[in-house]
PDB file of N, CA and C in Angstrom:
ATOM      1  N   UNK A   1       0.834  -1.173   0.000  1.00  0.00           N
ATOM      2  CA  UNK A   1       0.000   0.000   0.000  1.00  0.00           C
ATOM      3  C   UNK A   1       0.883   1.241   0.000  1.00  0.00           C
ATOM      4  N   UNK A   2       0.086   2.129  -0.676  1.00  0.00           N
ATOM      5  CA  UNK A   2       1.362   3.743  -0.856  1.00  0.00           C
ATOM      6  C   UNK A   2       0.375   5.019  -0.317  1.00  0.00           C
ATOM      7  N   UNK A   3       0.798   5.082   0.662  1.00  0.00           N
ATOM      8  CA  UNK A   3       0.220   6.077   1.383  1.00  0.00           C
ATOM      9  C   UNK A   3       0.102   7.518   0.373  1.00  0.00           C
ATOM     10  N   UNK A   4      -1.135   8.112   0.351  1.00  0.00           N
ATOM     11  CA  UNK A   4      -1.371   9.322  -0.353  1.00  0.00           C
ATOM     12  C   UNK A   4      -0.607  10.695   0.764  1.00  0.00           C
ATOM     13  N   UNK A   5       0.266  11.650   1.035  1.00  0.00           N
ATOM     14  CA  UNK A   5       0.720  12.670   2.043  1.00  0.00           C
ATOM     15  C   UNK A   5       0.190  13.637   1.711  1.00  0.00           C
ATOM     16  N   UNK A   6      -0.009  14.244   2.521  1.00  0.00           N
ATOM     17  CA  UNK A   6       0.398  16.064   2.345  1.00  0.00           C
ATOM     18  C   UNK A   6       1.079  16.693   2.088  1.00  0.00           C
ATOM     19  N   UNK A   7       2.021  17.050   0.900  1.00  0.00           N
ATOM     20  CA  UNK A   7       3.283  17.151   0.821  1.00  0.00           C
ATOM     21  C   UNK A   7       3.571  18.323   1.687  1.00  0.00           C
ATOM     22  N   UNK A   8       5.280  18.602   1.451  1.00  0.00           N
ATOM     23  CA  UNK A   8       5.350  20.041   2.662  1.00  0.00           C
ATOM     24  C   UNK A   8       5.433  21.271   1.853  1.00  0.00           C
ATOM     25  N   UNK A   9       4.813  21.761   1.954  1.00  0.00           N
ATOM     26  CA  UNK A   9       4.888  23.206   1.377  1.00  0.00           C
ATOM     27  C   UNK A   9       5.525  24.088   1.841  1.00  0.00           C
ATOM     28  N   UNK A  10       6.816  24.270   2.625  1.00  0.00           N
ATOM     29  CA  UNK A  10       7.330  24.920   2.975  1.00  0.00           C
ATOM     30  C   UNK A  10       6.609  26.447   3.450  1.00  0.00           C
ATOM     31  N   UNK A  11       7.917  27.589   3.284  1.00  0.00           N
ATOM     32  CA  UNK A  11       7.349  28.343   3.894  1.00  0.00           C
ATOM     33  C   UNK A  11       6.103  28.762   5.210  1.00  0.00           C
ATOM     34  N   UNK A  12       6.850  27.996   6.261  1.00  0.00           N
ATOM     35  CA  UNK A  12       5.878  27.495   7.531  1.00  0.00           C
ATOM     36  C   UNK A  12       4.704  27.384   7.372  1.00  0.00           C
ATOM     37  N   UNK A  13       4.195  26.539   6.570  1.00  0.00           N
ATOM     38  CA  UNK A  13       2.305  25.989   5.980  1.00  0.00           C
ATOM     39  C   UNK A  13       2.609  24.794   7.294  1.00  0.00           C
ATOM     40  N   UNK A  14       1.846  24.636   7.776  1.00  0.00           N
ATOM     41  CA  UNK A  14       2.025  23.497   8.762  1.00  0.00           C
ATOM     42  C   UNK A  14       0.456  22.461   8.690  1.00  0.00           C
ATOM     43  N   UNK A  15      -0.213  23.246   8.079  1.00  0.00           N
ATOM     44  CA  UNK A  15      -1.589  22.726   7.952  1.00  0.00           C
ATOM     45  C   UNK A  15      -2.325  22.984   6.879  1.00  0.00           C
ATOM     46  N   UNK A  16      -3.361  22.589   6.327  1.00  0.00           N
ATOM     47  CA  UNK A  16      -3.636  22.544   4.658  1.00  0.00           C
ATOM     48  C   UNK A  16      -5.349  21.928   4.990  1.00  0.00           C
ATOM     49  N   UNK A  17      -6.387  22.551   4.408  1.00  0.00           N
ATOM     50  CA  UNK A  17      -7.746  22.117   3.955  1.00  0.00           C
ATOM     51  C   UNK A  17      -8.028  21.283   3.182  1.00  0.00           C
ATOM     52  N   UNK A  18      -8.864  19.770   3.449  1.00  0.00           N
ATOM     53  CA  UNK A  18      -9.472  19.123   2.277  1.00  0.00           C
ATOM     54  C   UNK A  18     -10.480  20.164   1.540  1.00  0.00           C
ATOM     55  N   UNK A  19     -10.414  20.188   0.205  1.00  0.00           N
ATOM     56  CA  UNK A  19     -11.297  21.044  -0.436  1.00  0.00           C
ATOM     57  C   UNK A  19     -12.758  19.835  -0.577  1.00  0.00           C
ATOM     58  N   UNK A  20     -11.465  19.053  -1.471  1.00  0.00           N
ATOM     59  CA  UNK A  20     -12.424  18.247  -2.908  1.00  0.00           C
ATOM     60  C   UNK A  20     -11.516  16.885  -2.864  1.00  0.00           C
ATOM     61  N   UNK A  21     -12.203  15.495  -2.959  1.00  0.00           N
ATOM     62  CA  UNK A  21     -11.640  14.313  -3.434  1.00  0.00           C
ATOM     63  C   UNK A  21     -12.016  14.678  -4.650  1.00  0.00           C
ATOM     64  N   UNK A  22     -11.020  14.611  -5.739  1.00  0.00           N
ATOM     65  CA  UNK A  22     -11.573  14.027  -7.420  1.00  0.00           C
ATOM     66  C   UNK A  22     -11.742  12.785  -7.557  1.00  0.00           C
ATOM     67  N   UNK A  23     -10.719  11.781  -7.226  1.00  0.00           N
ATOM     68  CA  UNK A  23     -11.236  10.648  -7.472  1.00  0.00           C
ATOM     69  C   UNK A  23     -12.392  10.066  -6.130  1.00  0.00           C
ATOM     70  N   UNK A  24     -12.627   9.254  -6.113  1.00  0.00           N
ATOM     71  CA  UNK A  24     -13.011   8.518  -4.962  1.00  0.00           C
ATOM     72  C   UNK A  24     -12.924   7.155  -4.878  1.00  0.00           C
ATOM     73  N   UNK A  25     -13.256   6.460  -3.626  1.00  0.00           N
ATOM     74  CA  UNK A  25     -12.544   5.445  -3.075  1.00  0.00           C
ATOM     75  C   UNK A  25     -13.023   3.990  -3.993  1.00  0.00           C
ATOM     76  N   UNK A  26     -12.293   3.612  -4.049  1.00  0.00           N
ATOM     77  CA  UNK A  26     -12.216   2.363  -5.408  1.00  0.00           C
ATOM     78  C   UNK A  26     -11.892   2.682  -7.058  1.00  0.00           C
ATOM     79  N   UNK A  27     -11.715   3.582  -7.132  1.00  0.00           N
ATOM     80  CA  UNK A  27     -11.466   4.436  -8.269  1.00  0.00           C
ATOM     81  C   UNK A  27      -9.897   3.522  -8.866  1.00  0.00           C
ATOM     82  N   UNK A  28      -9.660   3.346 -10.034  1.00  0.00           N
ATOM     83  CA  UNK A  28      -8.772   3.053 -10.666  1.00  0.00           C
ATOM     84  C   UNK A  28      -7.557   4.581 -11.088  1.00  0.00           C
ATOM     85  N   UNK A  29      -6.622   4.555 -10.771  1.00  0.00           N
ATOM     86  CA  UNK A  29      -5.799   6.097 -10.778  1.00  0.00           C
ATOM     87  C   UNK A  29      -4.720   5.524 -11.572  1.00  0.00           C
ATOM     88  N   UNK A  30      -4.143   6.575 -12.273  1.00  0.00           N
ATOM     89  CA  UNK A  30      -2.534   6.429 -13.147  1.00  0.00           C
ATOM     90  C   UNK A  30      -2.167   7.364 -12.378  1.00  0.00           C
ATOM     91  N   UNK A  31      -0.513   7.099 -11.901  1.00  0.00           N
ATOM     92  CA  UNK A  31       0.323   7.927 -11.276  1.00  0.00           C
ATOM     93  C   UNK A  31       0.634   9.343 -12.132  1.00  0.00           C
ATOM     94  N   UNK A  32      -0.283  10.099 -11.162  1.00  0.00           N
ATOM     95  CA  UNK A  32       0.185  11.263 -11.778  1.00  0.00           C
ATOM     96  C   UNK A  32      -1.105  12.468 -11.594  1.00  0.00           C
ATOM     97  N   UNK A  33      -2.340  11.726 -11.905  1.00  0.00           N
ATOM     98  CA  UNK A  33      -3.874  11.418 -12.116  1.00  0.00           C
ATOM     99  C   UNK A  33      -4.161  12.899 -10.885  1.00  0.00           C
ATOM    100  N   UNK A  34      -4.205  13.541 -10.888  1.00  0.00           N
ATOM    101  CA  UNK A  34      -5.213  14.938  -9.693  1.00  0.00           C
ATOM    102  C   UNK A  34      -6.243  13.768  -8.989  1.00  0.00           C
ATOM    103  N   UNK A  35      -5.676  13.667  -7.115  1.00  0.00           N
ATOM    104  CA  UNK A  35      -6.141  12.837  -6.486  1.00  0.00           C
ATOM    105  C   UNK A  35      -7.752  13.795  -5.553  1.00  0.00           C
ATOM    106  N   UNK A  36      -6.677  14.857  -4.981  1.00  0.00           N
ATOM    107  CA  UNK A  36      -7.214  15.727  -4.268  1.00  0.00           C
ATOM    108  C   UNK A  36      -7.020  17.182  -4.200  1.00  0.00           C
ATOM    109  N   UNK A  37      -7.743  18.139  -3.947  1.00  0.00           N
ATOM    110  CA  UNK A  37      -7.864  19.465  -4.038  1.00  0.00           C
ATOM    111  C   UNK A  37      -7.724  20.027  -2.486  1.00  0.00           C
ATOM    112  N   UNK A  38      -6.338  20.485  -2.108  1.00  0.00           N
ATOM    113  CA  UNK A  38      -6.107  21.167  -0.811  1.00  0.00           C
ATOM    114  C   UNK A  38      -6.103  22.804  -1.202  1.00  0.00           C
ATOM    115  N   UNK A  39      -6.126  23.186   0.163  1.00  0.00           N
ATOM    116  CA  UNK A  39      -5.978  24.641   0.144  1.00  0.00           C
ATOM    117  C   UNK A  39      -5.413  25.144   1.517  1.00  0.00           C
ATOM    118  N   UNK A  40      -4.642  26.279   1.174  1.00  0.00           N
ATOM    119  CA  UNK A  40      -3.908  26.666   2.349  1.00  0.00           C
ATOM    120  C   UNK A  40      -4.122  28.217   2.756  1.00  0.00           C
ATOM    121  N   UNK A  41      -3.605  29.092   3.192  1.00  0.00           N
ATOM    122  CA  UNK A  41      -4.474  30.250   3.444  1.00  0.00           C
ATOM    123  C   UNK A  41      -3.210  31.159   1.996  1.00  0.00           C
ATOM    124  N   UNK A  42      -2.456  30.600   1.835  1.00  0.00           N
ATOM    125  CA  UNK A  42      -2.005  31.359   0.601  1.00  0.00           C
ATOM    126  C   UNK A  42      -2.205  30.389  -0.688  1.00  0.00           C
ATOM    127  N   UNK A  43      -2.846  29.439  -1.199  1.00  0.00           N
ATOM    128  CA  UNK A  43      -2.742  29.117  -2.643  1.00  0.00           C
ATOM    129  C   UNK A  43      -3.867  27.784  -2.504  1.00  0.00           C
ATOM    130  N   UNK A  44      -4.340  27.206  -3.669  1.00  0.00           N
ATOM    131  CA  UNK A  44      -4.973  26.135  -3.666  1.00  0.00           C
ATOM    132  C   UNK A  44      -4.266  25.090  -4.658  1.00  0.00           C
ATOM    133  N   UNK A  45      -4.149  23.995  -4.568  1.00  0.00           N
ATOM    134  CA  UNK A  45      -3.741  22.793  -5.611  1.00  0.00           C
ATOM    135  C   UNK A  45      -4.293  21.382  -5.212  1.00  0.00           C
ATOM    136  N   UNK A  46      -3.484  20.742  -6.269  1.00  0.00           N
ATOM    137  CA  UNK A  46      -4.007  19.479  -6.308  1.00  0.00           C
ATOM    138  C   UNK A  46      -2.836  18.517  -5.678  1.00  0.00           C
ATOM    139  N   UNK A  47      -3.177  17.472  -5.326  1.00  0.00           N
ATOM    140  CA  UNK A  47      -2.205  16.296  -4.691  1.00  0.00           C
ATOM    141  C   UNK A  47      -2.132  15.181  -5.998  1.00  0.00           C
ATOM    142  N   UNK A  48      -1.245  14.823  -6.608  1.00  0.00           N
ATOM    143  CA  UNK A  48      -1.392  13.372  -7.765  1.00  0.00           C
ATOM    144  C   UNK A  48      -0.872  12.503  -7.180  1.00  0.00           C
ATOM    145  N   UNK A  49      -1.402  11.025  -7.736  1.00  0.00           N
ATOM    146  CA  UNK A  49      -0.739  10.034  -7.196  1.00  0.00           C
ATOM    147  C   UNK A  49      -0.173   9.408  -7.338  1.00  0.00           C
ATOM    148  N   UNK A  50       0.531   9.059  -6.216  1.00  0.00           N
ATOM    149  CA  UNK A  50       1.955   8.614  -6.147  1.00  0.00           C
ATOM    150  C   UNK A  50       2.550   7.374  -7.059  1.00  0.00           C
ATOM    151  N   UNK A  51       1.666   6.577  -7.493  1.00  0.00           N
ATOM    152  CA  UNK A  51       1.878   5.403  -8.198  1.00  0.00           C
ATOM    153  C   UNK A  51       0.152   4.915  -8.675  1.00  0.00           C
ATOM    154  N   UNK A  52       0.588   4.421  -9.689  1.00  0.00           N
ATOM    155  CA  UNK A  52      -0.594   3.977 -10.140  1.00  0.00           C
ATOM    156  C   UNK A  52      -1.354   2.639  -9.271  1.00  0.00           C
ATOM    157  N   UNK A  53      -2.507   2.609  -9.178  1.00  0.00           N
ATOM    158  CA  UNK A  53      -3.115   1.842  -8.452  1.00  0.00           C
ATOM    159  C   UNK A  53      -4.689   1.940  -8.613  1.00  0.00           C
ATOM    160  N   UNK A  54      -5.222   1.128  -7.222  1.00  0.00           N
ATOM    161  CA  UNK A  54      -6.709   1.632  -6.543  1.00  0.00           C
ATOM    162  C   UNK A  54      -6.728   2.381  -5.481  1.00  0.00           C
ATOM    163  N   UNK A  55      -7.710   3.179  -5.830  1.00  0.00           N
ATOM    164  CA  UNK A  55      -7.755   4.168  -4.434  1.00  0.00           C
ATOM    165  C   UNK A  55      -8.163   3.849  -3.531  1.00  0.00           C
ATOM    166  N   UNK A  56      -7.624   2.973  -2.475  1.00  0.00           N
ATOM    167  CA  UNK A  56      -8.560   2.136  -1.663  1.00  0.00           C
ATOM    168  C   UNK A  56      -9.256   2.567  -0.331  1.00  0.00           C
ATOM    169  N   UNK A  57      -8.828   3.853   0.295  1.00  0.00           N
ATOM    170  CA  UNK A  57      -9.386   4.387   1.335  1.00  0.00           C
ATOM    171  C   UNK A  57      -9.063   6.182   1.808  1.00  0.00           C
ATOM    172  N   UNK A  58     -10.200   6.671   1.679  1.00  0.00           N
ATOM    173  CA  UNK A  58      -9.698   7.919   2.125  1.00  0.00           C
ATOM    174  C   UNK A  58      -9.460   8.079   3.354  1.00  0.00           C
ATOM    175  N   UNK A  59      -8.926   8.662   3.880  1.00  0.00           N
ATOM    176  CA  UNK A  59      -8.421   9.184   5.260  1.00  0.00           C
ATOM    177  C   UNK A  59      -9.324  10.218   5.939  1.00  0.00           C
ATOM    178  N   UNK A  60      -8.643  11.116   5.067  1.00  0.00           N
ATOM    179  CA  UNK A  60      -9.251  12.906   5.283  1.00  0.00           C
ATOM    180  C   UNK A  60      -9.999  13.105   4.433  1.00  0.00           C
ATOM    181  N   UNK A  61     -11.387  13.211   5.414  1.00  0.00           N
ATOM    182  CA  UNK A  61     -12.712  13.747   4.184  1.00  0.00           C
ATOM    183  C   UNK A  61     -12.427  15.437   3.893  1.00  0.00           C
ATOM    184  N   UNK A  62     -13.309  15.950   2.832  1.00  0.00           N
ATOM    185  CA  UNK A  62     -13.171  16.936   2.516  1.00  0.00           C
ATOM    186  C   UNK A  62     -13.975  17.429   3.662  1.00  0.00           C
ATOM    187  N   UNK A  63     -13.610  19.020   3.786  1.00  0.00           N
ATOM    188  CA  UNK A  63     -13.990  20.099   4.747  1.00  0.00           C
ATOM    189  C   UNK A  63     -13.304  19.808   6.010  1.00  0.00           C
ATOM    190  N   UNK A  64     -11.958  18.851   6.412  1.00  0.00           N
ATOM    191  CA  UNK A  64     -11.367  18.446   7.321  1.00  0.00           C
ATOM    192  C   UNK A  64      -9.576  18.926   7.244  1.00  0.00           C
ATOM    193  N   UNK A  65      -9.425  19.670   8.360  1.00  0.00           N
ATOM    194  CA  UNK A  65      -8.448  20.034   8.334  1.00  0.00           C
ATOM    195  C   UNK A  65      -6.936  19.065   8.270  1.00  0.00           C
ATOM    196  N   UNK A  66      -5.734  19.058   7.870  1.00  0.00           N
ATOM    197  CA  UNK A  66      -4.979  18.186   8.082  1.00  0.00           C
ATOM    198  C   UNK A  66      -3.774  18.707   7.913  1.00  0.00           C
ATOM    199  N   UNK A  67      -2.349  18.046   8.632  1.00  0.00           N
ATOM    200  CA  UNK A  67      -1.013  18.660   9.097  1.00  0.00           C
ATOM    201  C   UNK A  67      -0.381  18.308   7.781  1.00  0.00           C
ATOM    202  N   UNK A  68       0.582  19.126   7.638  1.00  0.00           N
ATOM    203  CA  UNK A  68       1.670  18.549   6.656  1.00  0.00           C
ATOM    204  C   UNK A  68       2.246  16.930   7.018  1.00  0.00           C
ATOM    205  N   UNK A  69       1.901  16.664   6.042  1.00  0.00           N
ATOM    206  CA  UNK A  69       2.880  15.075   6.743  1.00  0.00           C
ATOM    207  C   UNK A  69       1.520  13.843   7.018  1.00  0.00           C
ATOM    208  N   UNK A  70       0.570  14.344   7.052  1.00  0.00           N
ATOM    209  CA  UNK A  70      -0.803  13.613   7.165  1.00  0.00           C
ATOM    210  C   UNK A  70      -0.946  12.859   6.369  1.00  0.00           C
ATOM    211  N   UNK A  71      -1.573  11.085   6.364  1.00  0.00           N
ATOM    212  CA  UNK A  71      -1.886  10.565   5.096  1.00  0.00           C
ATOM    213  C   UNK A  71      -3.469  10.988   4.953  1.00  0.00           C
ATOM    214  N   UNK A  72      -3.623  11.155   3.496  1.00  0.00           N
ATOM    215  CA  UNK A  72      -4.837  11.208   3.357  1.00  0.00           C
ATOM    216  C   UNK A  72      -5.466  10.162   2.717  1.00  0.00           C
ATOM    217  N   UNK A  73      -5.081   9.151   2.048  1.00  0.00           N
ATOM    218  CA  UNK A  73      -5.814   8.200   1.613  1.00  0.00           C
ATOM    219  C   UNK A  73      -4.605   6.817   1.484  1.00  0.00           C
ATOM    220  N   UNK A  74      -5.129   6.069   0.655  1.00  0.00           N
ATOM    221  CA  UNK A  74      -3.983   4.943   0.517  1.00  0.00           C
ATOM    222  C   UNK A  74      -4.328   4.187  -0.999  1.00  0.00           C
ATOM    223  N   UNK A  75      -3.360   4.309  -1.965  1.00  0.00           N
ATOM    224  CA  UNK A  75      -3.208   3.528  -3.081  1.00  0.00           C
ATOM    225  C   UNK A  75      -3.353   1.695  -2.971  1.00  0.00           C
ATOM    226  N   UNK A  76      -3.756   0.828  -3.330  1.00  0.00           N
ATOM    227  CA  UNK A  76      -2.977  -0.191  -3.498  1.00  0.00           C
ATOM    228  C   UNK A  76      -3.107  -0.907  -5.015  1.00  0.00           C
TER     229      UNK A  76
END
């Protein structure tokens, strides 16, 4: 299994908003694929994933806050 992260965004972001899942859970993904839609109080983007797989469980629902370093879902 390949854990989906939060990547770090430097510039002391220590915490980041679920916006939006694009895919959802059982979903077939190509590495690379726009998983999820975060937002931070300076910018919004997307998370891709890490390796191609199934999306087998989200973590962090949307409208839920989460730390840098957080998994939010899991590939397998």
């Amino acid at each position: 299994m390949t854990p989906i992260l939060v990547p770090d965004l430097g510039d002391g972001i220590s915490k980041v908003d679920v916006v939006a899942w694009i895919a959802s859970e059982g979903a077939v993904v190509k590495q690379g694929d726009d998983l999820v839609e975060l937002v931070t109080d300076k910018a919004s983007f997307n998370v891709p994933a890490p390796v191609s797989g199934t999306l087998r469980k989200i973590f962090v629902l949307a409208g839920v806050e989460a730390a840098v370093g957080a998994i939010l879902g899991e590939i397998i």
